[in-house]
Protein backbone atom coordinates (compact mmCIF):
# COMPACT_ATOMS: atom_id res chain seq x y z
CA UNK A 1 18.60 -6.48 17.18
CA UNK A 2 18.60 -3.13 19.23
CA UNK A 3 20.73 -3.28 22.47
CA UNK A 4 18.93 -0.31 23.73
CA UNK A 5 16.36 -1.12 26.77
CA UNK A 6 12.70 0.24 26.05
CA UNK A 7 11.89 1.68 29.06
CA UNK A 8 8.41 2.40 30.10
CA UNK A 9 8.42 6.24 29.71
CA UNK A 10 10.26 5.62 26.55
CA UNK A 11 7.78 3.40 25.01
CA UNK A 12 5.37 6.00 26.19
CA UNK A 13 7.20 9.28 26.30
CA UNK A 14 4.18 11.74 26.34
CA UNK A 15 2.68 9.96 29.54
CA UNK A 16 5.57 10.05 31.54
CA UNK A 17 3.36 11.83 34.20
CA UNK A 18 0.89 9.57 34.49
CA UNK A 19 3.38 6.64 34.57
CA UNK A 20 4.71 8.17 38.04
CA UNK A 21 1.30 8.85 39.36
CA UNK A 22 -0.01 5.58 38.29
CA UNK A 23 2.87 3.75 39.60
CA UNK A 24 2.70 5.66 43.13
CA UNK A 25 -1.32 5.60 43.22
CA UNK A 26 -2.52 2.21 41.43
CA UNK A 27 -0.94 -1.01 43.16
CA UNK A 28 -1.92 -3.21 39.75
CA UNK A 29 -0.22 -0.78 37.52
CA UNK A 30 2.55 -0.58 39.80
CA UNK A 31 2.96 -4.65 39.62
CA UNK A 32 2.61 -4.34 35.89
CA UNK A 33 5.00 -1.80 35.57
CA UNK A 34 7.52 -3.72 37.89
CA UNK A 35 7.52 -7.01 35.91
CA UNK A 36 7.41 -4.86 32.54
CA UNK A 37 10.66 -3.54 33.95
CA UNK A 38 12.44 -7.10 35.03
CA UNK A 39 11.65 -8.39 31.43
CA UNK A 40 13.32 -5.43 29.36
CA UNK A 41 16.28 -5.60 31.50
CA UNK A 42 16.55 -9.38 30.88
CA UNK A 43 15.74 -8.99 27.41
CA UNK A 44 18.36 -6.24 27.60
CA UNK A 45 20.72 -8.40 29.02
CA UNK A 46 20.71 -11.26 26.82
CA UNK A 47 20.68 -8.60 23.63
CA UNK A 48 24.03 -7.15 24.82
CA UNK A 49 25.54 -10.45 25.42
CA UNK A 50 25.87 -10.42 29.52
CA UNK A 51 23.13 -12.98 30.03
CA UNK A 52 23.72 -15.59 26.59
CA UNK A 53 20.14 -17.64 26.41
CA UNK A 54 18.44 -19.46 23.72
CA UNK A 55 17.01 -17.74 20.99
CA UNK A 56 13.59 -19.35 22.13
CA UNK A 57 14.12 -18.01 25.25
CA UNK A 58 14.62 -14.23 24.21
CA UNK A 59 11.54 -14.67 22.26
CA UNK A 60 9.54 -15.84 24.49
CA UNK A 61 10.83 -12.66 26.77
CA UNK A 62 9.87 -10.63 23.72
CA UNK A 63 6.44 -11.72 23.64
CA UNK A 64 5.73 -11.49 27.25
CA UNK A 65 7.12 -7.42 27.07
CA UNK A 66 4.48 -7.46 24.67
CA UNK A 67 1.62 -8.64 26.47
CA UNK A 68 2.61 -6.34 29.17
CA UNK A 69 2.91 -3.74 27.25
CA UNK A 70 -0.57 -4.32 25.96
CA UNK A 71 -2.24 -4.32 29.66
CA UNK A 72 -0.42 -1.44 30.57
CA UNK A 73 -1.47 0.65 27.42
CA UNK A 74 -5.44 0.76 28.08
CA UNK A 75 -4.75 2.13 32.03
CA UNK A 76 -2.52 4.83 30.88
CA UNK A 77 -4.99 6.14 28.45
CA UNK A 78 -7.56 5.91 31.16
């Protein structure tokens, strides 16, 4: 279990760039991006013990970074 947060631009270091102008210029990506960000710091939250859940709970979290992370892949390649 890592208790480091995944950030966007870390999951994606080498379109940090585009990440900015994508979440300034592109209202979808920007709402993506936004609840992409609300899950990892829950997930982040639970992992380092300040918000305790169910273990069904933090996976279902898990999942949904996932599927989040797999809309948000296809519009920063472009």
């Amino acid at each position: 279990m890592s208790h480091v947060p995944h950030e966007l631009h870390e999951e994606f270091p080498d379109k940090a760039e585009r990440i900015h102008a994508l979440k300034t210029g592109d209202a979808h990506f920007a709402r993506l991006a936004e609840a992409y960000h609300e899950v990892n710091r829950e997930i982040h939250r639970i992992e380092s013990g300040v918000a305790p859940t169910s273990d069904e709970i933090l996976e279902r979290l898990k999942k949904q970074r996932l599927n989040l992370l797999d809309e948000i892949a296809p519009l920063l390649r472009g």
